[in-house]
PDB file of N, CA and C in Angstrom:
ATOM      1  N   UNK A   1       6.803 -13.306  77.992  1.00  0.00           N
ATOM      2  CA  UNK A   1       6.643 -13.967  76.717  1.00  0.00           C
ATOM      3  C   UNK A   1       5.966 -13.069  75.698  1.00  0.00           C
ATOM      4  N   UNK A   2       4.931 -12.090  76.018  1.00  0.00           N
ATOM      5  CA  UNK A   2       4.606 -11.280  75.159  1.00  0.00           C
ATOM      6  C   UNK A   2       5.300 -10.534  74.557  1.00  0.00           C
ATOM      7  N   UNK A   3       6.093  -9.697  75.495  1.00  0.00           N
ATOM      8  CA  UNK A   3       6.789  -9.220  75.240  1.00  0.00           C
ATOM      9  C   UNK A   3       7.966  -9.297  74.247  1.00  0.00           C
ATOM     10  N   UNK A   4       8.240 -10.770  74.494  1.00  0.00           N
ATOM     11  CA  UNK A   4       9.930 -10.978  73.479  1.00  0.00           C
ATOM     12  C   UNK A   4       8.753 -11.084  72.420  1.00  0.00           C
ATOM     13  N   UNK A   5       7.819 -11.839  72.353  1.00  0.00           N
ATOM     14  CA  UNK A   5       6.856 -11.528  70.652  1.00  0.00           C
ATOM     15  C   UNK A   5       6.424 -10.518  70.197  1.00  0.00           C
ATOM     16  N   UNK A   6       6.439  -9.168  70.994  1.00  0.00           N
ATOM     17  CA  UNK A   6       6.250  -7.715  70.322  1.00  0.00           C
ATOM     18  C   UNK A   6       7.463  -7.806  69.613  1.00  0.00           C
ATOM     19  N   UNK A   7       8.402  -7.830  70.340  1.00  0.00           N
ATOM     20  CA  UNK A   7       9.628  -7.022  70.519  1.00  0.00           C
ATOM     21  C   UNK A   7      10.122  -8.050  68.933  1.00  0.00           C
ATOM     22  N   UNK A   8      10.007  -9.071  68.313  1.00  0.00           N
ATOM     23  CA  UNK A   8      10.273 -10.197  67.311  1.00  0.00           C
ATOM     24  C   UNK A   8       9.404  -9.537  66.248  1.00  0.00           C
ATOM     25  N   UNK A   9       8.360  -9.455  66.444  1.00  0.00           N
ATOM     26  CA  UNK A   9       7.165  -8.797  65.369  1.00  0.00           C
ATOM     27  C   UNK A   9       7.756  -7.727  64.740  1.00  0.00           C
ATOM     28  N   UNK A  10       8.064  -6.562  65.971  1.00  0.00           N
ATOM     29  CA  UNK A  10       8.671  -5.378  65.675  1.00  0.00           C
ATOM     30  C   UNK A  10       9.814  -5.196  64.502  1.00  0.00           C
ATOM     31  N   UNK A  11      10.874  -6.417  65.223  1.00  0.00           N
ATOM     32  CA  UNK A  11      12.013  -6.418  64.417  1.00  0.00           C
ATOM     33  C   UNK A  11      11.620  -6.713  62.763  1.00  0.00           C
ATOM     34  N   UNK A  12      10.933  -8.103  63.037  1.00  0.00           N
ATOM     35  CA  UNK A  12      10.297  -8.483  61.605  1.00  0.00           C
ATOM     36  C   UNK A  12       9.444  -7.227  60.651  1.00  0.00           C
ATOM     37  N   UNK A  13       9.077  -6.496  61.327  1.00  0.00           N
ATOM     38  CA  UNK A  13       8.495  -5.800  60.717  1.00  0.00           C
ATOM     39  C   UNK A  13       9.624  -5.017  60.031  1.00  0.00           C
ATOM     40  N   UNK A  14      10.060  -4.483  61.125  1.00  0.00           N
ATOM     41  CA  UNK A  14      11.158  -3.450  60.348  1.00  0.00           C
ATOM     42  C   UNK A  14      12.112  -3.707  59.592  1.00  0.00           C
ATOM     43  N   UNK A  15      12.681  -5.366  59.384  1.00  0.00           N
ATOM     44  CA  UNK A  15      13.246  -5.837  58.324  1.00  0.00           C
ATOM     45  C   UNK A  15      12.382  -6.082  57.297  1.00  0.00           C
ATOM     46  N   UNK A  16      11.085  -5.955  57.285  1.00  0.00           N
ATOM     47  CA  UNK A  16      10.005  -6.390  56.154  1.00  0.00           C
ATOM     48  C   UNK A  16      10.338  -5.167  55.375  1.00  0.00           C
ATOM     49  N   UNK A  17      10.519  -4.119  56.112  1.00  0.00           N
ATOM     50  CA  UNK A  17      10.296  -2.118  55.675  1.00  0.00           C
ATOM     51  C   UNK A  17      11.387  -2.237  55.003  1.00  0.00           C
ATOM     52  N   UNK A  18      12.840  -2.759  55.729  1.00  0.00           N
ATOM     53  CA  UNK A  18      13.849  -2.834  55.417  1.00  0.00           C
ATOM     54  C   UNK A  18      14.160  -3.201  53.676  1.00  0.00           C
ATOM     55  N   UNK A  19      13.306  -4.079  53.500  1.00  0.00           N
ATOM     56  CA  UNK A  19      13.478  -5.296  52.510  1.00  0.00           C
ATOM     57  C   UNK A  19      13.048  -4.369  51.309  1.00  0.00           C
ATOM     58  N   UNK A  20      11.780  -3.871  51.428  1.00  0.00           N
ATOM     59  CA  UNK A  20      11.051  -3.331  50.488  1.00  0.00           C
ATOM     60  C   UNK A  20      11.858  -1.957  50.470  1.00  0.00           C
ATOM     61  N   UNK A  21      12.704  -1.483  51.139  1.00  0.00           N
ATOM     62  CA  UNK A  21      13.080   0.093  50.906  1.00  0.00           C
ATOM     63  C   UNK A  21      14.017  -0.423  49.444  1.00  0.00           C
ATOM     64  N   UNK A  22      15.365  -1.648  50.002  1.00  0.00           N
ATOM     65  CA  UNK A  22      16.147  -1.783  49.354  1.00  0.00           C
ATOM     66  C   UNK A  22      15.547  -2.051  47.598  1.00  0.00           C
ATOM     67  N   UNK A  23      14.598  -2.981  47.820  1.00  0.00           N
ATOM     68  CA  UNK A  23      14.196  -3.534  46.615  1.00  0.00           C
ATOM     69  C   UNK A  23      13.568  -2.409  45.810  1.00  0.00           C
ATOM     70  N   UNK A  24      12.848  -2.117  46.010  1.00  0.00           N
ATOM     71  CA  UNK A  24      12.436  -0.158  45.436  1.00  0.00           C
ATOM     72  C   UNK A  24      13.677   0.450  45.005  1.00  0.00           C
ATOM     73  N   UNK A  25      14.404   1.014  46.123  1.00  0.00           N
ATOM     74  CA  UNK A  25      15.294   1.704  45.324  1.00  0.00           C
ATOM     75  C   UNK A  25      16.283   0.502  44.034  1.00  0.00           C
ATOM     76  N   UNK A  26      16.238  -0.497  44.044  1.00  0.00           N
ATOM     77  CA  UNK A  26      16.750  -0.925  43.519  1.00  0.00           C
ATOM     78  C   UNK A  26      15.728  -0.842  41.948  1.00  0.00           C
ATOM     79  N   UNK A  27      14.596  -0.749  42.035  1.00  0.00           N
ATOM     80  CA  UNK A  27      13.837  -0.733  40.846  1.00  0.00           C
ATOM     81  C   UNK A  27      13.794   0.737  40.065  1.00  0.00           C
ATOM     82  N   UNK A  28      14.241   1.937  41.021  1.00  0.00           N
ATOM     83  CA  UNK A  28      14.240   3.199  40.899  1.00  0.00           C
ATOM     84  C   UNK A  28      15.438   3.337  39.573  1.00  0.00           C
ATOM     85  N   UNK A  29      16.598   2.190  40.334  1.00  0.00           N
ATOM     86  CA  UNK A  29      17.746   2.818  39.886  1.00  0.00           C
ATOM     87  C   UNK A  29      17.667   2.113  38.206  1.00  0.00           C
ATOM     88  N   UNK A  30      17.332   1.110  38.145  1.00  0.00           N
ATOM     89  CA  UNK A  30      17.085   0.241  37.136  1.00  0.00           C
ATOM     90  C   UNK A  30      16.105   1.207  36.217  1.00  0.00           C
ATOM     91  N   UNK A  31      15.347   1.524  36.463  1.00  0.00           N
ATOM     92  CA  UNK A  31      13.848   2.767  35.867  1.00  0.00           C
ATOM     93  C   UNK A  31      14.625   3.608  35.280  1.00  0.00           C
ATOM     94  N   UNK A  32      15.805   4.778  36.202  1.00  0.00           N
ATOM     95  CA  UNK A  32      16.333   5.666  35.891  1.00  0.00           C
ATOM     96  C   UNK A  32      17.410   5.335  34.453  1.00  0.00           C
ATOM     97  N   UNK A  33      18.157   4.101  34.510  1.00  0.00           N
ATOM     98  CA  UNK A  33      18.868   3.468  33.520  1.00  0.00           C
ATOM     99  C   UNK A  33      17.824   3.309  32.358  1.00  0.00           C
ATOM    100  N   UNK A  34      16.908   2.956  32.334  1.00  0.00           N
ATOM    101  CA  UNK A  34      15.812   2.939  31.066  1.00  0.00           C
ATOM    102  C   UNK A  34      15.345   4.319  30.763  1.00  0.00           C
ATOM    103  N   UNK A  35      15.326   5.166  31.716  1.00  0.00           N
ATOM    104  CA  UNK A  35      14.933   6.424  31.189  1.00  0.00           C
ATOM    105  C   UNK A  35      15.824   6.862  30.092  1.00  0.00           C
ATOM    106  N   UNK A  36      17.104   6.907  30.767  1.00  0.00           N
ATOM    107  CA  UNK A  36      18.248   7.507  30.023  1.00  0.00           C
ATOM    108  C   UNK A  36      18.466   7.389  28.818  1.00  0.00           C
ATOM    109  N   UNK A  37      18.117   5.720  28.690  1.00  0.00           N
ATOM    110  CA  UNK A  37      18.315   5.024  27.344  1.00  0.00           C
ATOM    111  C   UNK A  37      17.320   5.470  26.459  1.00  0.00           C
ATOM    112  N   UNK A  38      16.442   5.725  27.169  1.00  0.00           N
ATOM    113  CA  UNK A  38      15.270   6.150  26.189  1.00  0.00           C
ATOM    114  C   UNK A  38      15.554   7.043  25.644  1.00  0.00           C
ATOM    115  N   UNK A  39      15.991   8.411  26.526  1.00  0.00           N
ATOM    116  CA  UNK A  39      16.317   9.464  26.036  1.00  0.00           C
ATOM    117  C   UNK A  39      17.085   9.894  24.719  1.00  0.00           C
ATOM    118  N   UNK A  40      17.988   8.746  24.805  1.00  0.00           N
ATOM    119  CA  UNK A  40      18.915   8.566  24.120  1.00  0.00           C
ATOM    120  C   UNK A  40      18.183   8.433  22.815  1.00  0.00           C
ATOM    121  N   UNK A  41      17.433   7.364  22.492  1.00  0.00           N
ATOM    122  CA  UNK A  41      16.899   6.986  21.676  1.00  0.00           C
ATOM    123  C   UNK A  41      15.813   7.923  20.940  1.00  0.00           C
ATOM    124  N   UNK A  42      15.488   8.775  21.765  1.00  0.00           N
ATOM    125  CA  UNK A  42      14.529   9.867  21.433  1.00  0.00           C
ATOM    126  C   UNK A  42      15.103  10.653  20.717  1.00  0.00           C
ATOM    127  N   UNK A  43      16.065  11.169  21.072  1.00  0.00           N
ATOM    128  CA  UNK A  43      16.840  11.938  20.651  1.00  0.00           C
ATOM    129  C   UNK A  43      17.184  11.803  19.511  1.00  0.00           C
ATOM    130  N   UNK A  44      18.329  10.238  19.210  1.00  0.00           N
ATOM    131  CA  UNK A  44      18.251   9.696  17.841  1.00  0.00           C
ATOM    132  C   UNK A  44      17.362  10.013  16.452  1.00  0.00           C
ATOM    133  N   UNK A  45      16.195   9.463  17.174  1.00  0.00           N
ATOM    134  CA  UNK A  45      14.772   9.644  16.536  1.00  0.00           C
ATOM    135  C   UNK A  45      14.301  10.893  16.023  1.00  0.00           C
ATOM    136  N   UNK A  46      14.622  11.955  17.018  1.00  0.00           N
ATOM    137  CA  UNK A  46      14.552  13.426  15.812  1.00  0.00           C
ATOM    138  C   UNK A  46      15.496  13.814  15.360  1.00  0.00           C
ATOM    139  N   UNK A  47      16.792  13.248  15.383  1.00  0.00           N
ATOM    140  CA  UNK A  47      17.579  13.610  15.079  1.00  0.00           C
ATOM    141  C   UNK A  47      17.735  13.151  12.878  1.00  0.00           C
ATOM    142  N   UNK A  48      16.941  11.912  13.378  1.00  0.00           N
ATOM    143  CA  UNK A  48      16.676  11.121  11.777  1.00  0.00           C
ATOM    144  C   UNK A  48      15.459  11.615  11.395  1.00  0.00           C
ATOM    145  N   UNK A  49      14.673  12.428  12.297  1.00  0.00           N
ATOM    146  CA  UNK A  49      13.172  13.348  11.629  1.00  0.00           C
ATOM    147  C   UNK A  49      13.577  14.424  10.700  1.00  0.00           C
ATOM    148  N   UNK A  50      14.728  15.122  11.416  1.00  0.00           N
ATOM    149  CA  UNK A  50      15.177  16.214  11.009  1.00  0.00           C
ATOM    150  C   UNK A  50      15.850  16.761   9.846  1.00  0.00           C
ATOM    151  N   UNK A  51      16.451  15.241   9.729  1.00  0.00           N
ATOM    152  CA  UNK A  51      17.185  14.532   8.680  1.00  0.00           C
ATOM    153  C   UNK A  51      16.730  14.341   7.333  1.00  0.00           C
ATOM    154  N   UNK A  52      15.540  13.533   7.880  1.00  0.00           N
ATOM    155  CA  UNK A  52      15.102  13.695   6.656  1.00  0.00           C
ATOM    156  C   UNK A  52      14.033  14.087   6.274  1.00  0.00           C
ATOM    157  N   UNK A  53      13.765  15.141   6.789  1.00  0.00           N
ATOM    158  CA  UNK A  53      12.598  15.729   6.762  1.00  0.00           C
ATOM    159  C   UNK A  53      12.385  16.293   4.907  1.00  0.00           C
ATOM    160  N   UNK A  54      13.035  16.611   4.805  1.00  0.00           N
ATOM    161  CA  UNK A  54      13.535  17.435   3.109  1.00  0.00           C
ATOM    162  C   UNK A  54      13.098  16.513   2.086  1.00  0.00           C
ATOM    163  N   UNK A  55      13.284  14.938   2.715  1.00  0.00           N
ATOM    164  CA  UNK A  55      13.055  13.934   1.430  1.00  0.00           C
ATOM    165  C   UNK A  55      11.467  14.169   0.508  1.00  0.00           C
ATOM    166  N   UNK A  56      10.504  14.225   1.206  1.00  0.00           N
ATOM    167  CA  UNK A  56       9.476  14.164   0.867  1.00  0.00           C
ATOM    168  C   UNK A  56       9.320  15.199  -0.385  1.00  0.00           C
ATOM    169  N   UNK A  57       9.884  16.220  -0.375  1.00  0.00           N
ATOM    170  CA  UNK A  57       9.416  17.098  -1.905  1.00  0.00           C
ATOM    171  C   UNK A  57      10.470  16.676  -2.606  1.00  0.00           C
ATOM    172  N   UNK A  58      11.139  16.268  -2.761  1.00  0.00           N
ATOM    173  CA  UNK A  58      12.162  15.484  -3.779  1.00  0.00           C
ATOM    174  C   UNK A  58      11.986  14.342  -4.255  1.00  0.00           C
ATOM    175  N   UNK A  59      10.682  13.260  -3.433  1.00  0.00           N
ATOM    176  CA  UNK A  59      10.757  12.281  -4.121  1.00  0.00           C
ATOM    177  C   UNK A  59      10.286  12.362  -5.278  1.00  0.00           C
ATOM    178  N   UNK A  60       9.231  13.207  -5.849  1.00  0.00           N
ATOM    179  CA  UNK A  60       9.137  12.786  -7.222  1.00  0.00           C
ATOM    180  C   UNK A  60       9.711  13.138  -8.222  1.00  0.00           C
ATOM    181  N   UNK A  61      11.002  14.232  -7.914  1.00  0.00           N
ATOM    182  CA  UNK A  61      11.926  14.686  -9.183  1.00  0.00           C
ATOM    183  C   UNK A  61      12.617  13.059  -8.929  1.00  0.00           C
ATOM    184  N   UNK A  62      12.833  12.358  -7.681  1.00  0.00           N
ATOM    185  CA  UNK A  62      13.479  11.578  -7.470  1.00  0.00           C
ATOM    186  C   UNK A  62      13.693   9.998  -8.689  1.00  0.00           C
ATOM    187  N   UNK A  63      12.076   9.851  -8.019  1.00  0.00           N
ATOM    188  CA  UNK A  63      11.036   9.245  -9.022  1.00  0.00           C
ATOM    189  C   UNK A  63      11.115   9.160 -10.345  1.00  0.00           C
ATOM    190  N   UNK A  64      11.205  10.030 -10.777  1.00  0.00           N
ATOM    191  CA  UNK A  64      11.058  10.637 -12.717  1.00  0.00           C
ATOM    192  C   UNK A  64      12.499  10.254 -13.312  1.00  0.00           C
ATOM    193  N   UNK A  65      13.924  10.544 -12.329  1.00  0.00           N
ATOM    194  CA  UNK A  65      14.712  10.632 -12.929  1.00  0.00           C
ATOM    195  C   UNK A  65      15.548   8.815 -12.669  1.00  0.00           C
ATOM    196  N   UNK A  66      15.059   8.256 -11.573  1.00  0.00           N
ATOM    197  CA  UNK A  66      15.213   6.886 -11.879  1.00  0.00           C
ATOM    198  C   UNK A  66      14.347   6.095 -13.145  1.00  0.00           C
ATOM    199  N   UNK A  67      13.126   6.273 -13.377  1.00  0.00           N
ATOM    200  CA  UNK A  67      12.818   5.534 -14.030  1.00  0.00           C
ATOM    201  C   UNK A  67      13.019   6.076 -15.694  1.00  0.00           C
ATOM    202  N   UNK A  68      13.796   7.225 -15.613  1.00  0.00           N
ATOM    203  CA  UNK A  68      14.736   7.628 -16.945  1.00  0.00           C
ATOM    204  C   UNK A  68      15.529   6.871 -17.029  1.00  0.00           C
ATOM    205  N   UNK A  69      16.303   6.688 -15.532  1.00  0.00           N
ATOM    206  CA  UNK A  69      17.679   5.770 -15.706  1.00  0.00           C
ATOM    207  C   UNK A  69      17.247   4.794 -16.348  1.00  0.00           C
ATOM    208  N   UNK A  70      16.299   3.733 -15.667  1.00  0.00           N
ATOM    209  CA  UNK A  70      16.075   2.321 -15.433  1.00  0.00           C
ATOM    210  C   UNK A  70      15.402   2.308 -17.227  1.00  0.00           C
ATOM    211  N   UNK A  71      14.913   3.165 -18.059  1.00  0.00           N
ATOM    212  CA  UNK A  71      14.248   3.288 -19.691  1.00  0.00           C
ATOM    213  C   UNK A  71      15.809   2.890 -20.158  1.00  0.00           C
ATOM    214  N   UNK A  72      17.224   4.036 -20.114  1.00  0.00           N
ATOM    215  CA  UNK A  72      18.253   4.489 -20.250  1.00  0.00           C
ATOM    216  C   UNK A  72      19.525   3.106 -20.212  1.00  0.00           C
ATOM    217  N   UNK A  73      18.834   2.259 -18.463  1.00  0.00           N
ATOM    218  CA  UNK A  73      20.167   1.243 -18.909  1.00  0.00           C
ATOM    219  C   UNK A  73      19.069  -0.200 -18.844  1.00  0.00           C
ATOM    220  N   UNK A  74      17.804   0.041 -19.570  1.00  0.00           N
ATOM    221  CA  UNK A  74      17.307  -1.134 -20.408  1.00  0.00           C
ATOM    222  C   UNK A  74      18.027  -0.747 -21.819  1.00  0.00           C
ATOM    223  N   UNK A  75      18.117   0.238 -22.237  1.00  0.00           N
ATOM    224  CA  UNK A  75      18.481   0.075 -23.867  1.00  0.00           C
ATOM    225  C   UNK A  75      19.830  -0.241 -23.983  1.00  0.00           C
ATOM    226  N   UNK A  76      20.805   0.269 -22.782  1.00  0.00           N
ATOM    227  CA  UNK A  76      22.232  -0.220 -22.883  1.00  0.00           C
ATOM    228  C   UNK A  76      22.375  -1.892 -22.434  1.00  0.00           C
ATOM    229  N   UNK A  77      20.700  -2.156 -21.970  1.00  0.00           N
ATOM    230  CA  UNK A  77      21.548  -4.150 -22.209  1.00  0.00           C
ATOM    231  C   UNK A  77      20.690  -4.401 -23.129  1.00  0.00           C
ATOM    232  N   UNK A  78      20.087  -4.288 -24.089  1.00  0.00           N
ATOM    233  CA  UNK A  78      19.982  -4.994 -24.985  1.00  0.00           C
ATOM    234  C   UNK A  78      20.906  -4.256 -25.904  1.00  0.00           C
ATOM    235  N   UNK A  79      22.180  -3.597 -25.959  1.00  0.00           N
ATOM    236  CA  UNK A  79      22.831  -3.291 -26.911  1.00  0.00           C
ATOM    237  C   UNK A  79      24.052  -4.136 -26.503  1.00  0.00           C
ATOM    238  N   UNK A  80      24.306  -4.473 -25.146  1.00  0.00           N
ATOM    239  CA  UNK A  80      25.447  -5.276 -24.608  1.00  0.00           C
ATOM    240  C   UNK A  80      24.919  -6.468 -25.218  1.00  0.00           C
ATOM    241  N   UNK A  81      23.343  -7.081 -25.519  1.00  0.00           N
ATOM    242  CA  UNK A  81      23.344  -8.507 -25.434  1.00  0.00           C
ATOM    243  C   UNK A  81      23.236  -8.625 -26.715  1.00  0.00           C
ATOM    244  N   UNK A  82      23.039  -7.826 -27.450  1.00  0.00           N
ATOM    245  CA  UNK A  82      23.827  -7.708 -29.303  1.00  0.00           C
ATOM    246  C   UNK A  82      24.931  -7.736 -29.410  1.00  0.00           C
ATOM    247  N   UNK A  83      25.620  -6.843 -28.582  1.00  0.00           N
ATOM    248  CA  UNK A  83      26.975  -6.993 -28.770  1.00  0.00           C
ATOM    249  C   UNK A  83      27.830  -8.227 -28.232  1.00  0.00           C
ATOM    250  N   UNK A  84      27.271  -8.957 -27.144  1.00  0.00           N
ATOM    251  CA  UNK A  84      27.580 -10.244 -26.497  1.00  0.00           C
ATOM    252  C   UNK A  84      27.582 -11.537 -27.603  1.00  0.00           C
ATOM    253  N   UNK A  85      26.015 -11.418 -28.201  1.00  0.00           N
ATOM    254  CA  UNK A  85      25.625 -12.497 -29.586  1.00  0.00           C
ATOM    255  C   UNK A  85      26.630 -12.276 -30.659  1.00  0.00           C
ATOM    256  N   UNK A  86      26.814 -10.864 -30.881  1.00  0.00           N
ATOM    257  CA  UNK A  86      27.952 -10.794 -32.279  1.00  0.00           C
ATOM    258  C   UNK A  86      29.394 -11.514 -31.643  1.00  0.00           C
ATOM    259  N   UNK A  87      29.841 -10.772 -30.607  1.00  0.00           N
ATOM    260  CA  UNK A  87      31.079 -11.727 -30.286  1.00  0.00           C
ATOM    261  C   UNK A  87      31.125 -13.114 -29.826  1.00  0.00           C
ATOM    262  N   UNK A  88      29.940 -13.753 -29.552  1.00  0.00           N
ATOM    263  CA  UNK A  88      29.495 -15.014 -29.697  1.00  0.00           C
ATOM    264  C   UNK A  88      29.856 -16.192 -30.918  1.00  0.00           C
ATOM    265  N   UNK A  89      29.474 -14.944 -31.768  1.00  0.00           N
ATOM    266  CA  UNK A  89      29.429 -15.831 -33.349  1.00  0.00           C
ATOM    267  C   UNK A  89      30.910 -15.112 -33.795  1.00  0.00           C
ATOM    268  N   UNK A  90      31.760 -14.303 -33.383  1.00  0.00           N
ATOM    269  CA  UNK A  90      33.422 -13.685 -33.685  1.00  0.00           C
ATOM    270  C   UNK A  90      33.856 -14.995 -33.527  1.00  0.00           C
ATOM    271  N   UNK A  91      33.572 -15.147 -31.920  1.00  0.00           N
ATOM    272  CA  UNK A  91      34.461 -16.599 -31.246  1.00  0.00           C
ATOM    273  C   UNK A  91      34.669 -17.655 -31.532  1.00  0.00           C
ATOM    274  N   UNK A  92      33.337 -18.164 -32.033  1.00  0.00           N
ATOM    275  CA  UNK A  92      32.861 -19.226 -32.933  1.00  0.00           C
ATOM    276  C   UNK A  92      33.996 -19.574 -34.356  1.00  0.00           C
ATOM    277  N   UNK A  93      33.799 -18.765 -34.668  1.00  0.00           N
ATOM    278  CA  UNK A  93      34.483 -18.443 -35.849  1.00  0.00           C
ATOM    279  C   UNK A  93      35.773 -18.508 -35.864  1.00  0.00           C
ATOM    280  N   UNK A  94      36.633 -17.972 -34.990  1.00  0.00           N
ATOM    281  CA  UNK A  94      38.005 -17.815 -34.590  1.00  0.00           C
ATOM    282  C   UNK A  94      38.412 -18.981 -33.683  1.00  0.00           C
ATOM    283  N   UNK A  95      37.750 -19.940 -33.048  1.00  0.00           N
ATOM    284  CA  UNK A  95      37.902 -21.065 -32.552  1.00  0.00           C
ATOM    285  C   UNK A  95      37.751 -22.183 -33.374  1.00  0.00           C
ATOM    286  N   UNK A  96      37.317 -22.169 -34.721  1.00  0.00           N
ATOM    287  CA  UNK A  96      37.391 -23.190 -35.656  1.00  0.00           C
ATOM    288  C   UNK A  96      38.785 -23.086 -36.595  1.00  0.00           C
TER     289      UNK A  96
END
């Protein structure tokens, strides 16, 4: 009787070893899939460093020459919304 209970323990044991080998490598392989991805993503990541690395001394010619624009097409709508009011009062006129 001892015996068949070594010999049961034993087995149990070594399916316990068993259990945990599979499940490990199974977390290995899963780990290795996140590495990759990472990599991936790393990569990406200097790839858009690299990219735009240049922006920074350009923003303020950048800067200067939008808010020329934005001076530039404020004066072209208040010349559209003169010109909108005059053909306002054309229409007016030509609809009577």
């Amino acid at each position: 009787m001892v015996l068949l209970l070594t010999v049961l323990s034993g087995l149990a044991g070594a399916l316990l070893l068993v259990v945990l080998a599979v499940g490990l490598l199974r977390i290995l392989r899963a780990l290795t899939s996140i590495r990759e991805s990472l990599s991936k993503i790393a990569m990406g990541v200097r790839a858009i460093d690299s990219e735009t690395a240049p922006l920074p001394k350009h923003l303020g010619r950048l800067n200067d020459t939008l808010t020329t624009l934005g001076g530039g097409l404020g004066t072209v709508n208040s010349h559209l919304k003169a010109a909108g009011e005059k053909l306002e009062r054309v229409g007016g006129v030509l609809r009577k």
